[in-house]
PDB file of N, CA and C in Angstrom:
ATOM      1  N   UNK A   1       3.897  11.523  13.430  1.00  0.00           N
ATOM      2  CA  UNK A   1       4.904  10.478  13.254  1.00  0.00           C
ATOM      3  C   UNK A   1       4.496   9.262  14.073  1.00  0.00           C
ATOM      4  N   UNK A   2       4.701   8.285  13.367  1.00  0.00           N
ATOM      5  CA  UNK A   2       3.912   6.522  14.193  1.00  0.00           C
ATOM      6  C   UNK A   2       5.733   6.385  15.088  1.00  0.00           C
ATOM      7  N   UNK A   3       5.308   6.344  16.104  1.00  0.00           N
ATOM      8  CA  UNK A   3       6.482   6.067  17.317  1.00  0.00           C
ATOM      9  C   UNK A   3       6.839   4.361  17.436  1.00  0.00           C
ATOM     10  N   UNK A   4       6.862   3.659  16.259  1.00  0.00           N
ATOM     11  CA  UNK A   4       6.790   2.267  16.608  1.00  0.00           C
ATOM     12  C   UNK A   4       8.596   1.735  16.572  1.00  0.00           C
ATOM     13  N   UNK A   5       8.658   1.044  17.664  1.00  0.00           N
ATOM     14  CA  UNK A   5      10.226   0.846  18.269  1.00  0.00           C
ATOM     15  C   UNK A   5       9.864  -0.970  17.859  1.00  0.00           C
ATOM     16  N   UNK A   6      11.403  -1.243  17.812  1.00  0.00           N
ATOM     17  CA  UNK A   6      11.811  -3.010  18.205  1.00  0.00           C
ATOM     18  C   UNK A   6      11.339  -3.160  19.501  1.00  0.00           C
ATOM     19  N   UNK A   7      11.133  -2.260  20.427  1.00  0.00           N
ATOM     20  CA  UNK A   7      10.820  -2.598  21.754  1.00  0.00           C
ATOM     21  C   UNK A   7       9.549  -2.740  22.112  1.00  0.00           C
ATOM     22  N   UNK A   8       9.078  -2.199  21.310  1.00  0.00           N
ATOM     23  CA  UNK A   8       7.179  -2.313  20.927  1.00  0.00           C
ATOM     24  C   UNK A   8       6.712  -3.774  20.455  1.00  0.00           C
ATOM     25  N   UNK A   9       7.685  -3.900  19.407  1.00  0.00           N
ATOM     26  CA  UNK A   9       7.396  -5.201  18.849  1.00  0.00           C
ATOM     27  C   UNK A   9       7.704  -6.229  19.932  1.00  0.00           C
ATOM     28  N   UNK A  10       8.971  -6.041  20.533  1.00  0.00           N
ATOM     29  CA  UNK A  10       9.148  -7.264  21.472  1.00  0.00           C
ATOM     30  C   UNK A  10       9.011  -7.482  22.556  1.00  0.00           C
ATOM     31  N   UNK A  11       7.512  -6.605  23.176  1.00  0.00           N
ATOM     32  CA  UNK A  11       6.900  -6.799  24.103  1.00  0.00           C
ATOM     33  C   UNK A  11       6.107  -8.359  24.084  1.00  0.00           C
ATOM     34  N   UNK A  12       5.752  -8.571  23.040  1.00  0.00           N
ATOM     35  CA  UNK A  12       4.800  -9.893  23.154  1.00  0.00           C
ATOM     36  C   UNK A  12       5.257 -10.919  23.329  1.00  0.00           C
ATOM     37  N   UNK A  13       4.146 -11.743  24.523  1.00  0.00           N
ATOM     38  CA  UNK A  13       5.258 -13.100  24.910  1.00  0.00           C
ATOM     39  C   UNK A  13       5.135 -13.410  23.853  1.00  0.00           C
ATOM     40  N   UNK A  14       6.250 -14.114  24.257  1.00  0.00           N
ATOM     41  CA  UNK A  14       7.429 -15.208  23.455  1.00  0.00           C
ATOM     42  C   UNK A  14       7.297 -16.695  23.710  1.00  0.00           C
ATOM     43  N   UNK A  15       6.622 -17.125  24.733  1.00  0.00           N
ATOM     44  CA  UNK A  15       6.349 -17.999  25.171  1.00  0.00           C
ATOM     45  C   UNK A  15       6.042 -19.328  24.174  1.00  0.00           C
ATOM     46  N   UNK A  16       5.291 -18.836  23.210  1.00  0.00           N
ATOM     47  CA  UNK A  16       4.816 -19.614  22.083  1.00  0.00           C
ATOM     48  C   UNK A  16       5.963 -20.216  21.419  1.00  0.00           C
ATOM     49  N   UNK A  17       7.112 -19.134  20.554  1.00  0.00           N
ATOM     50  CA  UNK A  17       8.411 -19.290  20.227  1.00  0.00           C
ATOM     51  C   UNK A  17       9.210 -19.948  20.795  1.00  0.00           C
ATOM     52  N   UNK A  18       9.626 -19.991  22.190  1.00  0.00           N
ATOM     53  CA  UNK A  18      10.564 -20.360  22.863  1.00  0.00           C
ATOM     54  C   UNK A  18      10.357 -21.580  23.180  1.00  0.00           C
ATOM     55  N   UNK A  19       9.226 -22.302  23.525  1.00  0.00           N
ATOM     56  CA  UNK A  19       8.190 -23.658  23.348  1.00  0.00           C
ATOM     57  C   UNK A  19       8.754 -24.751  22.168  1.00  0.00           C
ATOM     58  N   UNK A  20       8.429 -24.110  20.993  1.00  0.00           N
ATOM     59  CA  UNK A  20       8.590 -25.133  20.275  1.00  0.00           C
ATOM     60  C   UNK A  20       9.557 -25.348  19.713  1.00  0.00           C
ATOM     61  N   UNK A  21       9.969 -26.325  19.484  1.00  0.00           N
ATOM     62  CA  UNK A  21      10.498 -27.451  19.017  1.00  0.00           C
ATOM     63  C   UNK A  21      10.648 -28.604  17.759  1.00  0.00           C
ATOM     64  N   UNK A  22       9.433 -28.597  17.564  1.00  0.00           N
ATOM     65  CA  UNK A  22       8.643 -29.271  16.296  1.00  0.00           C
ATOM     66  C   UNK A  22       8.132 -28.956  15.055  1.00  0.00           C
ATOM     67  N   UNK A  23       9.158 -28.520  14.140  1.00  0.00           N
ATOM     68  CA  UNK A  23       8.865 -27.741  13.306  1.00  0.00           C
ATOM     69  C   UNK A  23       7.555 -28.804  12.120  1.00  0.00           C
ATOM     70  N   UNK A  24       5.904 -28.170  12.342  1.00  0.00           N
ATOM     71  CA  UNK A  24       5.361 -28.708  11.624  1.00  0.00           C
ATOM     72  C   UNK A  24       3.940 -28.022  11.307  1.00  0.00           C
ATOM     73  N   UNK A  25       2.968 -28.545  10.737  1.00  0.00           N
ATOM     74  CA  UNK A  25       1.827 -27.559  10.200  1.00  0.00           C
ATOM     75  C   UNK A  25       1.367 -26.308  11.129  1.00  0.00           C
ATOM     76  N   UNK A  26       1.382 -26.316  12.232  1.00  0.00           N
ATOM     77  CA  UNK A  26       0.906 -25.721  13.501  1.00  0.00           C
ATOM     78  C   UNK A  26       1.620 -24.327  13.337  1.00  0.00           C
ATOM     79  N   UNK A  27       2.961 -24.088  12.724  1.00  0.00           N
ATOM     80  CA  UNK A  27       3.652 -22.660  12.553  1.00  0.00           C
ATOM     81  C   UNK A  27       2.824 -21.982  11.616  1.00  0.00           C
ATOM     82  N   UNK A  28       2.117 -22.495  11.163  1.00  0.00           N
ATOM     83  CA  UNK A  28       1.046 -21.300   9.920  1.00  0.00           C
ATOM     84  C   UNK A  28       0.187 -20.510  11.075  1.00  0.00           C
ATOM     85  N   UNK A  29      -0.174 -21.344  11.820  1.00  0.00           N
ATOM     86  CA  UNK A  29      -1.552 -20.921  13.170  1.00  0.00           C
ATOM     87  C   UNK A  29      -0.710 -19.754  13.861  1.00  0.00           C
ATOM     88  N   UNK A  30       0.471 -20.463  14.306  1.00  0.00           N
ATOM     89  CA  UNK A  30       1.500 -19.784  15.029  1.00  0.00           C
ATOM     90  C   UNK A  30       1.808 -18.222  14.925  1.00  0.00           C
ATOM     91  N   UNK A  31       2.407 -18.560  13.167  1.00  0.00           N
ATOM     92  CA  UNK A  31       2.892 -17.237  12.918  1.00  0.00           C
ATOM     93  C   UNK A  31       1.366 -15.777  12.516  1.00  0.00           C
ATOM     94  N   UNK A  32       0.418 -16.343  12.511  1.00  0.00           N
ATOM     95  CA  UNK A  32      -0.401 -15.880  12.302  1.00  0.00           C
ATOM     96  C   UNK A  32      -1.211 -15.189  14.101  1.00  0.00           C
ATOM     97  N   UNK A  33      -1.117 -15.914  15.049  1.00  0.00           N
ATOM     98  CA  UNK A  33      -1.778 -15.724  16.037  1.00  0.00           C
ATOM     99  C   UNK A  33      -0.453 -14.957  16.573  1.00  0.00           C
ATOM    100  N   UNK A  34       1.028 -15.111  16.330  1.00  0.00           N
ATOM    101  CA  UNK A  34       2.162 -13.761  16.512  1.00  0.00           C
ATOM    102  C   UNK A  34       1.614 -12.330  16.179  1.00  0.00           C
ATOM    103  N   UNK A  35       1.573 -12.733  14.940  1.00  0.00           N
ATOM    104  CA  UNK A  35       1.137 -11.313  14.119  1.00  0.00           C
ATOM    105  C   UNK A  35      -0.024 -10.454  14.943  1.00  0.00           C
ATOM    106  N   UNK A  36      -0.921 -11.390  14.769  1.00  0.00           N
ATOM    107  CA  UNK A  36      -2.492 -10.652  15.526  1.00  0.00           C
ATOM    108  C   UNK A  36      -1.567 -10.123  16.700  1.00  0.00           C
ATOM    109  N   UNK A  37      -1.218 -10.666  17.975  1.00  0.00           N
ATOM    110  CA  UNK A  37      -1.185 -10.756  18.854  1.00  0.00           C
ATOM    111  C   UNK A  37      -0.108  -9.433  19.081  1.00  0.00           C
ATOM    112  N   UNK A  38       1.046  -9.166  18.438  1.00  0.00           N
ATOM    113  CA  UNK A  38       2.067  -7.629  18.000  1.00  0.00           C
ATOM    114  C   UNK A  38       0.740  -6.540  17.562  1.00  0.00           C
ATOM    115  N   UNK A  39      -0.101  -6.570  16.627  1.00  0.00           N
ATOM    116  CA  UNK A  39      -0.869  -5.780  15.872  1.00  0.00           C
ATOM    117  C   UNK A  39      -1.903  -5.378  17.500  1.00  0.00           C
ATOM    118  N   UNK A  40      -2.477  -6.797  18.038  1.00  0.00           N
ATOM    119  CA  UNK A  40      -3.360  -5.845  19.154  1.00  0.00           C
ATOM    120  C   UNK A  40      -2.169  -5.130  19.563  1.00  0.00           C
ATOM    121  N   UNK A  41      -0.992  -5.454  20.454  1.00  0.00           N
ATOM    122  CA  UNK A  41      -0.136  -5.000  21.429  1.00  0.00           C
ATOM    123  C   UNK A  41      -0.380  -3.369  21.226  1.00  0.00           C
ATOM    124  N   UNK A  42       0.678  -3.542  20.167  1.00  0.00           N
ATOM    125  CA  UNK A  42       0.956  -2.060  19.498  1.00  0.00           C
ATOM    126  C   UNK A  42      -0.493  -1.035  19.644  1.00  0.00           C
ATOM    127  N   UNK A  43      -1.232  -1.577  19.137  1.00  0.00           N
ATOM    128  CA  UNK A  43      -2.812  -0.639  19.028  1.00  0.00           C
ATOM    129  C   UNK A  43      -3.158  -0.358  20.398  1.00  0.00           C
ATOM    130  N   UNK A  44      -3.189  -1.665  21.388  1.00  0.00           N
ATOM    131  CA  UNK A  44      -3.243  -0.875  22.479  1.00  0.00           C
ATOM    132  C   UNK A  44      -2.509   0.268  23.802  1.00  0.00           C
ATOM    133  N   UNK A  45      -1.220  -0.017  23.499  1.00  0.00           N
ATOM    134  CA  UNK A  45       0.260   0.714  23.908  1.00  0.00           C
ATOM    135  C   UNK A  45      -0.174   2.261  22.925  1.00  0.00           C
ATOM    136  N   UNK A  46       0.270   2.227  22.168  1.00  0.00           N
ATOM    137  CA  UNK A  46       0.259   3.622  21.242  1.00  0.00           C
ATOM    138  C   UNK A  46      -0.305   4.241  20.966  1.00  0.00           C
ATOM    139  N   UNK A  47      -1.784   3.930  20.723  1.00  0.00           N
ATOM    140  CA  UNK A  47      -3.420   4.364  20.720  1.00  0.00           C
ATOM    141  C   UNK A  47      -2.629   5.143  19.457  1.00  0.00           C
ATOM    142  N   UNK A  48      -2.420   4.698  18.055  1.00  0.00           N
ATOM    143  CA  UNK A  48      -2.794   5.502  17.204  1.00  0.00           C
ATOM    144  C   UNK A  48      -3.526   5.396  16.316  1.00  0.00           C
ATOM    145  N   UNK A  49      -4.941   5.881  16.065  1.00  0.00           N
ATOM    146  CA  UNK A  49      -6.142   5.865  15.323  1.00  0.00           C
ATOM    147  C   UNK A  49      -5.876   5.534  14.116  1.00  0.00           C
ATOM    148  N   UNK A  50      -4.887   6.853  13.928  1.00  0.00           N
ATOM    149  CA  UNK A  50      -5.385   7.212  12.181  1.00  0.00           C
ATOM    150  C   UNK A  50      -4.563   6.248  10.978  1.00  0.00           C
ATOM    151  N   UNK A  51      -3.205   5.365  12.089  1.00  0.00           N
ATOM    152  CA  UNK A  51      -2.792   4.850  11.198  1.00  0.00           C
ATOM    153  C   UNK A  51      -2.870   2.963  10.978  1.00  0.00           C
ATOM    154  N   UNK A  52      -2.509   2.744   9.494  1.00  0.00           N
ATOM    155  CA  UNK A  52      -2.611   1.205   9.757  1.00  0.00           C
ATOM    156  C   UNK A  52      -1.509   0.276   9.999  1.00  0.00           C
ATOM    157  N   UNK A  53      -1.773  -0.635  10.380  1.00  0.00           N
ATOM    158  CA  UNK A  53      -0.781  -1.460  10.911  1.00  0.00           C
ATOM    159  C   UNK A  53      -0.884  -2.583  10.092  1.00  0.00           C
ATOM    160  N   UNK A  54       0.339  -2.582   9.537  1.00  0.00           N
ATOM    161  CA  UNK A  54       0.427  -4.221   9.153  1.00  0.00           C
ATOM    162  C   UNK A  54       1.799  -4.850   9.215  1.00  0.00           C
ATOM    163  N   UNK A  55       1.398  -6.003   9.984  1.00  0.00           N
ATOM    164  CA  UNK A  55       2.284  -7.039  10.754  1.00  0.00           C
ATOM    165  C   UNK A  55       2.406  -8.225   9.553  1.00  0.00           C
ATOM    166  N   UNK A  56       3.856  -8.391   9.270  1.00  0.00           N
ATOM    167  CA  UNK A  56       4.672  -9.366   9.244  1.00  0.00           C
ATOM    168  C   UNK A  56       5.008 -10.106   9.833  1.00  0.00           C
ATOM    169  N   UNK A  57       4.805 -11.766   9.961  1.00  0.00           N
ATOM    170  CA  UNK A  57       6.050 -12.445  10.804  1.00  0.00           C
ATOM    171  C   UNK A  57       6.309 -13.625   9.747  1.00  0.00           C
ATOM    172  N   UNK A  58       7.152 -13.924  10.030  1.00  0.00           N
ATOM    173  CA  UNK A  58       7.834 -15.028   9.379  1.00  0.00           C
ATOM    174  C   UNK A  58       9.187 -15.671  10.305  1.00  0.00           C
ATOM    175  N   UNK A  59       8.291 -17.309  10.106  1.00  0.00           N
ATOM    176  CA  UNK A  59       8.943 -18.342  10.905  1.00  0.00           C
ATOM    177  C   UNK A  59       9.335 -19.377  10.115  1.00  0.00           C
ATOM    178  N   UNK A  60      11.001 -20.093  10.510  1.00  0.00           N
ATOM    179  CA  UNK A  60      11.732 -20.882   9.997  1.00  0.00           C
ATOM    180  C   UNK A  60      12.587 -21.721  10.996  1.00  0.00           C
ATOM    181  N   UNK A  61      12.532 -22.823  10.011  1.00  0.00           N
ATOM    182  CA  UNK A  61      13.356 -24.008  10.907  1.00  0.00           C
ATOM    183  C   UNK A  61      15.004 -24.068  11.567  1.00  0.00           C
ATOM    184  N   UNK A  62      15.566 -23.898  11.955  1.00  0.00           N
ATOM    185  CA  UNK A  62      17.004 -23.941  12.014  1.00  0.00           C
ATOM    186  C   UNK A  62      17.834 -25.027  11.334  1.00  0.00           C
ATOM    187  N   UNK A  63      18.280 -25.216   9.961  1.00  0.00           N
ATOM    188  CA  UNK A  63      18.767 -26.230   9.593  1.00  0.00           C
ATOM    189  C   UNK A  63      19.673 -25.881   9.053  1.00  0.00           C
ATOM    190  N   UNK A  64      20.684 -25.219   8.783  1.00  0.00           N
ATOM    191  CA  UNK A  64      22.267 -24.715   8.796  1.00  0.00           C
ATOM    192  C   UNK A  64      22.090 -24.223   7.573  1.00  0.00           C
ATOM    193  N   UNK A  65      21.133 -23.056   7.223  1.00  0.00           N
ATOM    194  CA  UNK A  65      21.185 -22.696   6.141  1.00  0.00           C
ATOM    195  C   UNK A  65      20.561 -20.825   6.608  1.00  0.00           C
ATOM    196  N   UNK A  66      20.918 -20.254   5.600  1.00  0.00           N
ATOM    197  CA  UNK A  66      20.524 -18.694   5.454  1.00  0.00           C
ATOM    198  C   UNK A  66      19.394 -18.463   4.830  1.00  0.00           C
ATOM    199  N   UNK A  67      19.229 -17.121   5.530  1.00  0.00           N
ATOM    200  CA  UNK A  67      17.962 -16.794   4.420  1.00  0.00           C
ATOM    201  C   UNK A  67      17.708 -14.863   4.827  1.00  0.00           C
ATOM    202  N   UNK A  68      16.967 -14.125   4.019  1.00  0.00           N
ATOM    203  CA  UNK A  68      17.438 -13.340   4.031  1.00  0.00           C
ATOM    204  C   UNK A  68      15.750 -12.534   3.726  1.00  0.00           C
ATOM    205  N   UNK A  69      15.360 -11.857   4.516  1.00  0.00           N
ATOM    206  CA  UNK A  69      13.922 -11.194   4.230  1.00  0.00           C
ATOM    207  C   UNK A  69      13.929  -9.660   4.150  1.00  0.00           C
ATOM    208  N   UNK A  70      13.203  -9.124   3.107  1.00  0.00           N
ATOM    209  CA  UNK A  70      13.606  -7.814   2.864  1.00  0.00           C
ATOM    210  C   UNK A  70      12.234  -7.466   2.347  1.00  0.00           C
ATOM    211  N   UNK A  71      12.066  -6.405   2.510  1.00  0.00           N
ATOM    212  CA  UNK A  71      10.155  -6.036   2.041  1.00  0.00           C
ATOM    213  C   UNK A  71      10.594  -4.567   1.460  1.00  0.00           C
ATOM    214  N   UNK A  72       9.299  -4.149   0.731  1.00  0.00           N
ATOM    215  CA  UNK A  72       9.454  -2.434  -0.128  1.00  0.00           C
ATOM    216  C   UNK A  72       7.891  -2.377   0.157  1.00  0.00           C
ATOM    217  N   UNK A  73       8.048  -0.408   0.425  1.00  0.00           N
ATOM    218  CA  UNK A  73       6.888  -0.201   0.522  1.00  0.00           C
ATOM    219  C   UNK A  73       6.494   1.093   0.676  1.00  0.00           C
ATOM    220  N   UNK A  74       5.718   1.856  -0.386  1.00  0.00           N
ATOM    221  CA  UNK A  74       5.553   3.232  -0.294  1.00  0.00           C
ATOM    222  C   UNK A  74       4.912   4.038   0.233  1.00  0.00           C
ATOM    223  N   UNK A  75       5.632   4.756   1.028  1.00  0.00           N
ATOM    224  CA  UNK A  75       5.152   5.590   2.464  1.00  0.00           C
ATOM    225  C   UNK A  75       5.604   6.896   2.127  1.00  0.00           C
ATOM    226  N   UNK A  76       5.123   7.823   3.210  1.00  0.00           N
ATOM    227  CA  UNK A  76       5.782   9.343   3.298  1.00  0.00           C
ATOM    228  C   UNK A  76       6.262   9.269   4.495  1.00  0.00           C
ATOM    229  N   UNK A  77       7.827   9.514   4.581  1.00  0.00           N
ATOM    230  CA  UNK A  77       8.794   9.488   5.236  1.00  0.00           C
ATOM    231  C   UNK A  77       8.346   9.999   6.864  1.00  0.00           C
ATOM    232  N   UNK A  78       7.947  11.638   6.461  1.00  0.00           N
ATOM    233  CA  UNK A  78       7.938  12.377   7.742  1.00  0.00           C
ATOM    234  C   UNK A  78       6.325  11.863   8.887  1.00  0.00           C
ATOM    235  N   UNK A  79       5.715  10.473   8.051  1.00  0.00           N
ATOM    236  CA  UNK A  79       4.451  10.257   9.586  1.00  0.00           C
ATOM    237  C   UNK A  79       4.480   8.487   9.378  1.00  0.00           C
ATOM    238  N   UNK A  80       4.929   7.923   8.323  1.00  0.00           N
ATOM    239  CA  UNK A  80       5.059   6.411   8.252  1.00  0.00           C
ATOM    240  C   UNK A  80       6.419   6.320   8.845  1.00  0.00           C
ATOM    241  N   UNK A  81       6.429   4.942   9.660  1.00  0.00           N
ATOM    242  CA  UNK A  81       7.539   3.936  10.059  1.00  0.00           C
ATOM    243  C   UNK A  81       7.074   2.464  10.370  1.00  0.00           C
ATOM    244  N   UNK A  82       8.468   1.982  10.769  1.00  0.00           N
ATOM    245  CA  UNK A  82       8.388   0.523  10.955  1.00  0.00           C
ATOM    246  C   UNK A  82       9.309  -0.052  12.060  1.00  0.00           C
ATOM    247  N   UNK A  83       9.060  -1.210  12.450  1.00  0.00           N
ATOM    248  CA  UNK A  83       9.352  -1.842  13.369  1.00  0.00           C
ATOM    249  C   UNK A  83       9.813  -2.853  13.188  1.00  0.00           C
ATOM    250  N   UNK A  84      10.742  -3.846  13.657  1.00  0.00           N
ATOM    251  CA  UNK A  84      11.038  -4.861  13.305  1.00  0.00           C
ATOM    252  C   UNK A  84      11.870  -5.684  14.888  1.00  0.00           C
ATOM    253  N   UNK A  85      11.165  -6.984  14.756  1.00  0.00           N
ATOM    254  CA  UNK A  85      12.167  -8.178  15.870  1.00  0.00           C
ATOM    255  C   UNK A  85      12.245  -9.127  15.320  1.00  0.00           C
ATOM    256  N   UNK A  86      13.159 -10.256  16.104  1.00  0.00           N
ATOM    257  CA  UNK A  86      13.694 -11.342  15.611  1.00  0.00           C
ATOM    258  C   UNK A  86      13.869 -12.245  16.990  1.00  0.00           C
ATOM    259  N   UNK A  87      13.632 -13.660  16.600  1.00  0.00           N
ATOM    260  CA  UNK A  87      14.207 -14.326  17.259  1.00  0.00           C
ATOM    261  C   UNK A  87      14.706 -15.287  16.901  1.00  0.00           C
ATOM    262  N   UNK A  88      15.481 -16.423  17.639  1.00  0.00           N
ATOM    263  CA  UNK A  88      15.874 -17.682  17.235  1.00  0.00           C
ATOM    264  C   UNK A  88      16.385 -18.362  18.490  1.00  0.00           C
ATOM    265  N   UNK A  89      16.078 -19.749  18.060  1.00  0.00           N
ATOM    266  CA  UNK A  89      16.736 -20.649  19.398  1.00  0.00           C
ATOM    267  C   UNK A  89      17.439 -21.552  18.793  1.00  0.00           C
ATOM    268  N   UNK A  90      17.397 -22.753  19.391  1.00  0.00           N
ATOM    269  CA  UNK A  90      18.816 -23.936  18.562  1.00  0.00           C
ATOM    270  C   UNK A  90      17.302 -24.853  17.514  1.00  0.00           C
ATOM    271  N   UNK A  91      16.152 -24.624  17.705  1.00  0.00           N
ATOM    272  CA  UNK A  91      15.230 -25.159  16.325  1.00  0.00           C
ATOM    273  C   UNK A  91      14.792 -24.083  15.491  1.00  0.00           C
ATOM    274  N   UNK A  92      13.955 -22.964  16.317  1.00  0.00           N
ATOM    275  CA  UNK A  92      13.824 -22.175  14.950  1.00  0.00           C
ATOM    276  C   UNK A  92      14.371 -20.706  15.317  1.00  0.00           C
ATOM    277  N   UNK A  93      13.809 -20.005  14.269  1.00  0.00           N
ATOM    278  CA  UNK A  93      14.300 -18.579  14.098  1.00  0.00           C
ATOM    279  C   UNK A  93      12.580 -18.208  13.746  1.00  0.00           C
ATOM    280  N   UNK A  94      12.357 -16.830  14.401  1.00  0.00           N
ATOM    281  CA  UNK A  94      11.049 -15.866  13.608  1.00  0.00           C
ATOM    282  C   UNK A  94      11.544 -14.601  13.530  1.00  0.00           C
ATOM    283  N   UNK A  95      10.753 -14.089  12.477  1.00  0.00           N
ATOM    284  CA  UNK A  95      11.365 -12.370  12.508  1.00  0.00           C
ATOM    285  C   UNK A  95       9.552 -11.413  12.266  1.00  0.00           C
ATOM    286  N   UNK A  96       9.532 -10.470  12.614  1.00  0.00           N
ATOM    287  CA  UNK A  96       8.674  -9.949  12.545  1.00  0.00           C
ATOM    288  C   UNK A  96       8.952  -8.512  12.349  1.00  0.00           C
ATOM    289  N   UNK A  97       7.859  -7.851  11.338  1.00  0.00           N
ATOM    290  CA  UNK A  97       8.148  -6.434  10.909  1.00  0.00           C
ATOM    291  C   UNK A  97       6.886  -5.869  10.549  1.00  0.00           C
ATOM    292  N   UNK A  98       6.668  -4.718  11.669  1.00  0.00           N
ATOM    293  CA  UNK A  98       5.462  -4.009  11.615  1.00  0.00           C
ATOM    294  C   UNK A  98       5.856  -2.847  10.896  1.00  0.00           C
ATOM    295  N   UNK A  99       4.819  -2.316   9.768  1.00  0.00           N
ATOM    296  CA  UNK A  99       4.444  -0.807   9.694  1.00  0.00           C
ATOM    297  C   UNK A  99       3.025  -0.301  10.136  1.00  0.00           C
ATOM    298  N   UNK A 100       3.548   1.138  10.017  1.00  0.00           N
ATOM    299  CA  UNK A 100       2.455   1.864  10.542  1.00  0.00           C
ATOM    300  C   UNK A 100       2.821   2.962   9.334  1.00  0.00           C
ATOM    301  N   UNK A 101       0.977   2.899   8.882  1.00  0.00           N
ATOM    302  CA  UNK A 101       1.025   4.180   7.716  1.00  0.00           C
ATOM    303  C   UNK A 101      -0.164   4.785   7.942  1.00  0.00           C
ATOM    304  N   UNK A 102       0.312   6.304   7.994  1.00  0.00           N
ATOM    305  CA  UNK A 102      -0.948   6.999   8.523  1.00  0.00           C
ATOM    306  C   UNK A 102      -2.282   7.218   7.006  1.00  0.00           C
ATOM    307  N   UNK A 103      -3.069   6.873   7.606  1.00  0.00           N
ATOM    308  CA  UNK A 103      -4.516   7.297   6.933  1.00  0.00           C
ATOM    309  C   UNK A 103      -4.721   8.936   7.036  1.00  0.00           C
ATOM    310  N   UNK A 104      -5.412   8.975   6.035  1.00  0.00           N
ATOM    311  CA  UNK A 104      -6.445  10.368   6.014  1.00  0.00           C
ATOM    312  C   UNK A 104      -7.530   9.822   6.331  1.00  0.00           C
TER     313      UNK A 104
END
């Protein structure tokens, strides 16, 4: 069973997130160097070999509107899971959602 917690995920600074301000081309780099940066975390905290990891994040502006992210994805219950965090300040919001699916 992949042991991956919200608390796993939201080990990684935040520093980056909490920073900005300026919602503009630079969040593609951003949300991308998040992702990497959860994907090492996790790999090195959990040491699990056999399975893969793939990291989600997704970042948005705060402008008085909703939005709503939902993913599907076929696993076997009893050794795949997932992870998921969120943040937001008074400019943006990110959310991020790791799985882990074990390999043969």
């Amino acid at each position: 069973m992949c042991f991956l917690s919200s608390s796993t995920a939201c080990q990684v600074d935040d520093k980056w997130v909490k920073e900005c301000a300026d919602f503009g081309d630079g969040f593609e780099t951003l949300s991308k160097d998040i992702a990497d940066k959860i994907k090492e975390k996790i790999k090195c905290t959990l040491h699990i070999p056999r399975y893969k990891l793939v990291t989600q994040v997704t970042v948005g502006q705060m402008k008085d509107q909703g939005v709503r992210i939902t993913s599907r994805c076929l696993w076997d219950t009893s050794t795949d899971n997932y992870a998921t965090a969120s943040f937001q300040n008074q400019h943006i919001w990110a959310s991020a959602i790791v799985f882990g699916l074990y390999t043969d």
